[in-house]
Protein backbone atom coordinates (compact mmCIF):
# COMPACT_ATOMS: atom_id res chain seq x y z
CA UNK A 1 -86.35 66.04 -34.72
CA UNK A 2 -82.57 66.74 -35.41
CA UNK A 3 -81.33 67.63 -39.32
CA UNK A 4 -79.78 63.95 -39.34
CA UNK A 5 -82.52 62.07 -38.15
CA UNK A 6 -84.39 59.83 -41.37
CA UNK A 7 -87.34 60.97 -42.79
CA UNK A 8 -90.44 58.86 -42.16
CA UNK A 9 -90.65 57.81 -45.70
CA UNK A 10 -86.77 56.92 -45.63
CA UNK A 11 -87.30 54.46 -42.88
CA UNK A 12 -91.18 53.24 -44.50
CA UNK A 13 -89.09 52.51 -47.55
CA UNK A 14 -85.97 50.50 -45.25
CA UNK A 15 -88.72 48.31 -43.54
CA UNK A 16 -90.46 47.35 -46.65
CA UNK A 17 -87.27 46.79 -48.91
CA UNK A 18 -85.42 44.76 -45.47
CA UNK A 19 -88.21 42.57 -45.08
CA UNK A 20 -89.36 41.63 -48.35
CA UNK A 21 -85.42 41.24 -48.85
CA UNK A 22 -85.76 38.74 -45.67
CA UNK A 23 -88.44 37.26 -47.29
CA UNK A 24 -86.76 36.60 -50.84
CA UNK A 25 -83.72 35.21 -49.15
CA UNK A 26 -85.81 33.10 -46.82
CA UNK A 27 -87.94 31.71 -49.59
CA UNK A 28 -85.42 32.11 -52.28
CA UNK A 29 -82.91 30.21 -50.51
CA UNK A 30 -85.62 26.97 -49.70
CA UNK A 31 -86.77 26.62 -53.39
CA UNK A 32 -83.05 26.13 -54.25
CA UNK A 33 -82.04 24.32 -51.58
CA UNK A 34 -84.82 22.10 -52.24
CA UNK A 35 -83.70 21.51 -55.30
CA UNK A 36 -80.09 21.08 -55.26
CA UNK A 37 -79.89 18.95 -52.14
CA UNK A 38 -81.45 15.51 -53.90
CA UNK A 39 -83.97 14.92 -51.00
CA UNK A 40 -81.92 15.20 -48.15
CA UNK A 41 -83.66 17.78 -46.43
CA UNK A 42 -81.04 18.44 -43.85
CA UNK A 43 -79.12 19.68 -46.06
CA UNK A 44 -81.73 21.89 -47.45
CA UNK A 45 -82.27 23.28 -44.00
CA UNK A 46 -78.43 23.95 -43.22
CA UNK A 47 -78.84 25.93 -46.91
CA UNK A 48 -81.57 27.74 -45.92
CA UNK A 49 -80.36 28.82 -42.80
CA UNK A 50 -76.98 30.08 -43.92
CA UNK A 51 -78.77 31.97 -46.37
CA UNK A 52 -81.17 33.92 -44.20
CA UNK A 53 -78.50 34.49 -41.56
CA UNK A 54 -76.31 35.98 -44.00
CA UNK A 55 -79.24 38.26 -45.20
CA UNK A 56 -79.80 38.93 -42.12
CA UNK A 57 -76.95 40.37 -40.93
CA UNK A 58 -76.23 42.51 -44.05
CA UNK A 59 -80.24 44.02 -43.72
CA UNK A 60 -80.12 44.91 -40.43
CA UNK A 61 -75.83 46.71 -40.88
CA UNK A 62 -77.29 48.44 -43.64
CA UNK A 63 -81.18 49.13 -42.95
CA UNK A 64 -80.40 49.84 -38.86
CA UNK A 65 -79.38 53.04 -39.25
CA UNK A 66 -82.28 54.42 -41.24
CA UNK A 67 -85.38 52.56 -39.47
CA UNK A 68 -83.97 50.08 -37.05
CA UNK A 69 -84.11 47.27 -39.23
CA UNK A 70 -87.43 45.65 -37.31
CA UNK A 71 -88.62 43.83 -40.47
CA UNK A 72 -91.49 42.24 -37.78
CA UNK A 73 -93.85 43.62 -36.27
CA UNK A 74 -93.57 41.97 -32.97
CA UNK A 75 -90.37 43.81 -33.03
CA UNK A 76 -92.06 47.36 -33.40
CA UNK A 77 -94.54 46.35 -30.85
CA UNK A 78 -91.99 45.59 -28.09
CA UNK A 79 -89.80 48.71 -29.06
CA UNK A 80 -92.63 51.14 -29.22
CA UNK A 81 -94.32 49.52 -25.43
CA UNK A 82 -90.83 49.89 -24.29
CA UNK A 83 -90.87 53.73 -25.67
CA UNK A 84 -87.89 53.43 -27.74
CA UNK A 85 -89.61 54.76 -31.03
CA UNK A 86 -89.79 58.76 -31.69
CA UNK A 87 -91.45 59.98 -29.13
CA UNK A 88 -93.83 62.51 -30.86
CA UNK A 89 -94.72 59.99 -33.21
CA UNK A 90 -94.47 56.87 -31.44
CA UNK A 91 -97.69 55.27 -32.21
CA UNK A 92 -98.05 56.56 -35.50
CA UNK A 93 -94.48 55.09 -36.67
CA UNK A 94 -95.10 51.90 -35.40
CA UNK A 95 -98.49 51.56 -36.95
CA UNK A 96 -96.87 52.65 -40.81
CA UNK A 97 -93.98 50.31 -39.70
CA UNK A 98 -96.25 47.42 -39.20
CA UNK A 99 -97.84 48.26 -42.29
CA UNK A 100 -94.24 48.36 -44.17
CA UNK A 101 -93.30 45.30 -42.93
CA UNK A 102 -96.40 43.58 -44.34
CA UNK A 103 -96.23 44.76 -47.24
CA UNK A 104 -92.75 43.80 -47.38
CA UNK A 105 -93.18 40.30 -46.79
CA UNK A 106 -95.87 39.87 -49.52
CA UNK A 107 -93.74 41.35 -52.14
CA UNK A 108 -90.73 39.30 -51.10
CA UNK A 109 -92.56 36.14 -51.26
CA UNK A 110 -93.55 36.82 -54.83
CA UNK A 111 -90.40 37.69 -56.35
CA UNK A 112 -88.83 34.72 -54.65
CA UNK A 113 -91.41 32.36 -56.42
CA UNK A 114 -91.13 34.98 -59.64
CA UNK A 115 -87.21 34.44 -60.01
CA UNK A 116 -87.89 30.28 -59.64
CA UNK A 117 -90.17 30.73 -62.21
CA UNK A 118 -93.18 29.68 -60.33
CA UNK A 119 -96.56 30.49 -59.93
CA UNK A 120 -96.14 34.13 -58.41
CA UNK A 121 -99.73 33.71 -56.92
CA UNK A 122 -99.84 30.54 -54.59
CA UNK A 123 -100.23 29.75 -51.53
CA UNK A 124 -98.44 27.02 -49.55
CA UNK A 125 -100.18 23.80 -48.33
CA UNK A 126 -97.24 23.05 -46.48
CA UNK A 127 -99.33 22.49 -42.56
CA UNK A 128 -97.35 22.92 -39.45
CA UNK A 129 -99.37 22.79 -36.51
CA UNK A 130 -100.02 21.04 -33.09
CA UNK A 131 -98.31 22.26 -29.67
CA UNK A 132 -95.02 21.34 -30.14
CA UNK A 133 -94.71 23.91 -33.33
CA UNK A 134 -96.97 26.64 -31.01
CA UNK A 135 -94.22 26.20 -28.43
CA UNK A 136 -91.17 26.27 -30.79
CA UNK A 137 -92.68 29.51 -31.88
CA UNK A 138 -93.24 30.98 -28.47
CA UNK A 139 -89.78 30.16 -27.46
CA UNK A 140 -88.20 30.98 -30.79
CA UNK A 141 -89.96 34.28 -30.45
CA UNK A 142 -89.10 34.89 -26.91
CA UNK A 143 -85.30 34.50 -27.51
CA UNK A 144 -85.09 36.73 -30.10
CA UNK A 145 -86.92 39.98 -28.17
CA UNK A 146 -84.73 39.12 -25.16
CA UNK A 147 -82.07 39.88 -27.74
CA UNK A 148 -83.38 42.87 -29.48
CA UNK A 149 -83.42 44.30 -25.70
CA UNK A 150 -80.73 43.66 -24.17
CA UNK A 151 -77.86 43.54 -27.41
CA UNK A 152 -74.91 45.72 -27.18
CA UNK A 153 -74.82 49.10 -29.16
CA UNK A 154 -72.91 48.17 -32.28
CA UNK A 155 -73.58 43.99 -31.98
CA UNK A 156 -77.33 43.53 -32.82
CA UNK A 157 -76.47 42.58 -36.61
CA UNK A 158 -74.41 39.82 -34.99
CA UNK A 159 -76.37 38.67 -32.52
CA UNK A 160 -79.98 38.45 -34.01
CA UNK A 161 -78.35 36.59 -37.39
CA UNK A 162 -76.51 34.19 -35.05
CA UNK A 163 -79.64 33.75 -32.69
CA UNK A 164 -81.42 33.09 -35.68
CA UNK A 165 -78.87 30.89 -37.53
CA UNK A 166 -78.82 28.51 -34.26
CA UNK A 167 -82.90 28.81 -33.56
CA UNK A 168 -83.33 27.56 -36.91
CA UNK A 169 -82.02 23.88 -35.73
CA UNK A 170 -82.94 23.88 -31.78
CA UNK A 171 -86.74 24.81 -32.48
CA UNK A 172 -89.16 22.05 -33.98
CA UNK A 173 -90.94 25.01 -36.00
CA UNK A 174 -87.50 26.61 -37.77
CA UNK A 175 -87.81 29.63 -36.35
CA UNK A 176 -90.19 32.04 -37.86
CA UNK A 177 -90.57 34.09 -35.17
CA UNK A 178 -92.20 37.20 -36.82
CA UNK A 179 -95.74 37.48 -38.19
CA UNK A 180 -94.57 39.01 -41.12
CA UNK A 181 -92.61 35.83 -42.29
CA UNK A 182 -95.58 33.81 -41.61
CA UNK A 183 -97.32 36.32 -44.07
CA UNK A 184 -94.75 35.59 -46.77
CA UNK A 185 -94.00 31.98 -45.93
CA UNK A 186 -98.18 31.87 -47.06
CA UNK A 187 -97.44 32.73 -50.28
CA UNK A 188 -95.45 30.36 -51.39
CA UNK A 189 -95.68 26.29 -51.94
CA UNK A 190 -91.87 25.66 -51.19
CA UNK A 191 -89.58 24.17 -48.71
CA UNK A 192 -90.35 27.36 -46.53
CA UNK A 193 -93.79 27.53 -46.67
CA UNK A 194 -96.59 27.69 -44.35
CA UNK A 195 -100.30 26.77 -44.93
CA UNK A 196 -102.55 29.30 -44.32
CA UNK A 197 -104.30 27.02 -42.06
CA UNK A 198 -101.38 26.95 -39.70
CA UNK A 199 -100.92 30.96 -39.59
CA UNK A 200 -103.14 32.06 -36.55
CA UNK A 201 -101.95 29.29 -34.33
CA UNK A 202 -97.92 30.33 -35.25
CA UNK A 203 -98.72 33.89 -34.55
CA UNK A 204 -100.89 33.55 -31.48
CA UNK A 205 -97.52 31.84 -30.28
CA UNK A 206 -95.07 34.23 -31.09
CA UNK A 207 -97.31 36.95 -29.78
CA UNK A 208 -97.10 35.16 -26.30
CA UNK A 209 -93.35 34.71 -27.29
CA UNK A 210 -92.90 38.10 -27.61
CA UNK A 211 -94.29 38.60 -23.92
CA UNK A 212 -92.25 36.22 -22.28
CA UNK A 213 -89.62 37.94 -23.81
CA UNK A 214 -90.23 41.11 -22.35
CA UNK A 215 -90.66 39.55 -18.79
CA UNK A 216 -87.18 38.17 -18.83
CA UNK A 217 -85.93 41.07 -19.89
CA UNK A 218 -87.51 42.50 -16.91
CA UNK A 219 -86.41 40.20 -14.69
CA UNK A 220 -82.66 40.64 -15.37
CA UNK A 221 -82.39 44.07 -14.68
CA UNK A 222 -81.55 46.80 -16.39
CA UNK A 223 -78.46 46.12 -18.98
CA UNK A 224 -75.00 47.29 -18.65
C-alpha cells in the first residue's frame, strides 16, 4: 500500500459520514418538501429529487477520493466481485464498508427526523409493495451498477447524480436502489419512507438489479 493511499479508518469514516449524509438529504429534503408544497406531491417529489441529486454529486466529488464514495452496499458487492477493491484486503474492506454504510444510513435517518423535530425513533408505515415496485427496483438498481462500471474516470459524480435525478421520475418505486437507503428510509414516517414490511421485497429486487447490471456490463464489452 503506497504512502498516499487512505487509511482504512479514513475511508470507514467517508462511507459512514457520505451515506448517512445521503440519508439526511434524502429524508431531510421529503419532510420539507412535504410540507412546503401544500399537497401537491409532485412537487414534493421534484424537491426531493433535486435535493438528493445535489447531495449526491457533492458526496461522491468529495468522499471518492478517500473510499470511493459507495454509500450502498450493492455497490461494494459489485466492485469487490469485479476485484476493484485493495487487493490484500479485498474481502475484509468490503465487509467494514458494508458495515459503514449501515450504520450510516441509520444515523442519517435520525438526524433528519431530529432537525424536523420529530420523533427520532420511528419507523415508517409508509407500504410500497407489489411487482411493479419489485421491478422499478430491479431496474432502478440495474441502471445504476451499469453506471458505476462503465463511467468515465473523472465523470462518475455526474453521471450517478444525473442517473439518479432522472430514475427518480421514470421508476414507479423512486429509485432507492441501495439497501442501505431502504435501511434509513425505515426509520422514518415521512414523504420518503418505507414500511418495514416492504424492505425484503425492495432489496431482494435490487439484489437481482444489481446482477442484471453486471450482465450488461458484460455483454458490452470491455469500456473504452
Amino acid at each position: 500500500m503506497s504512502s498516499d493511499t487512505p487509511l482504512l479508518k479514513h475511508q470507514l469514516v467517508a462511507e459512514f459520514l457520505g451515506t448517512a449524509a445521503l440519508l439526511c438529504a434524502v429524508i431531510g429534503s421529503g419532510i420539507m418538501a412535504e410540507r412546503l408544497s401544500a399537497g401537491n406531491n409532485g412537487v414534493a417529489l421534484l424537491a426531493n429529487t433535486l435535493a438528493t441529486v445535489f447531495a449526491l454529486y457533492v458526496l461522491i466529488e468529495i468522499l471518492g477520493p478517500v473510499s470511493g464514495a459507495h454509500f450502498n452496499p450493492l455497490v461494494t458487492l459489485t466492485l469487490w466481485s469485479k476485484g476493484r477493491l485493495a487487493l490484500e484486503r479485498r474481502g475484509t474492506l468490503a465487509m467494514y464498508f458494508i458495515a459503514s454504510q449501515l450504520l450510516g444510513a441509520v444515523a442519517g435517518a435520525w438526524l433528519a427526523n431530529a432537525m424536523f423535530d420529530l420523533d427520532v425513533f420511528q419507523f415508517s408505515s409508509k407500504l410500497r409493495s407489489g411487482w411493479s415496485q419489485w421491478l422499478a427496483e430491479a431496474v432502478a438498481t440495474a441502471g445504476l451498477i451499469l453506471v458505476v462500471l462503465r463511467a468515465s474516470p473523472g465523470k462518475a459524480a455526474a453521471l450517478v447524480a444525473c442517473y439518479i435525478g432522472a430514475a427518480y421520475w421514470f421508476t414507479a418505486s423512486t429509485s432507492f436502489a441501495n439497501p442501505a437507503a431502504v435501511l434509513g428510509r425505515m426509520l422514518s414516517d415521512s414523504f420518503a419512507g418505507v414500511a418495514p414490511a416492504s424492505a425484503l421485497g425492495f432489496v431482494a429486487s435490487q439484489a437481482v438489479g444489481a446482477g442484471g447490471g453486471i450482465v450488461m456490463d458484460r455483454l458490452l464489452g470491455p469500456a473504452r
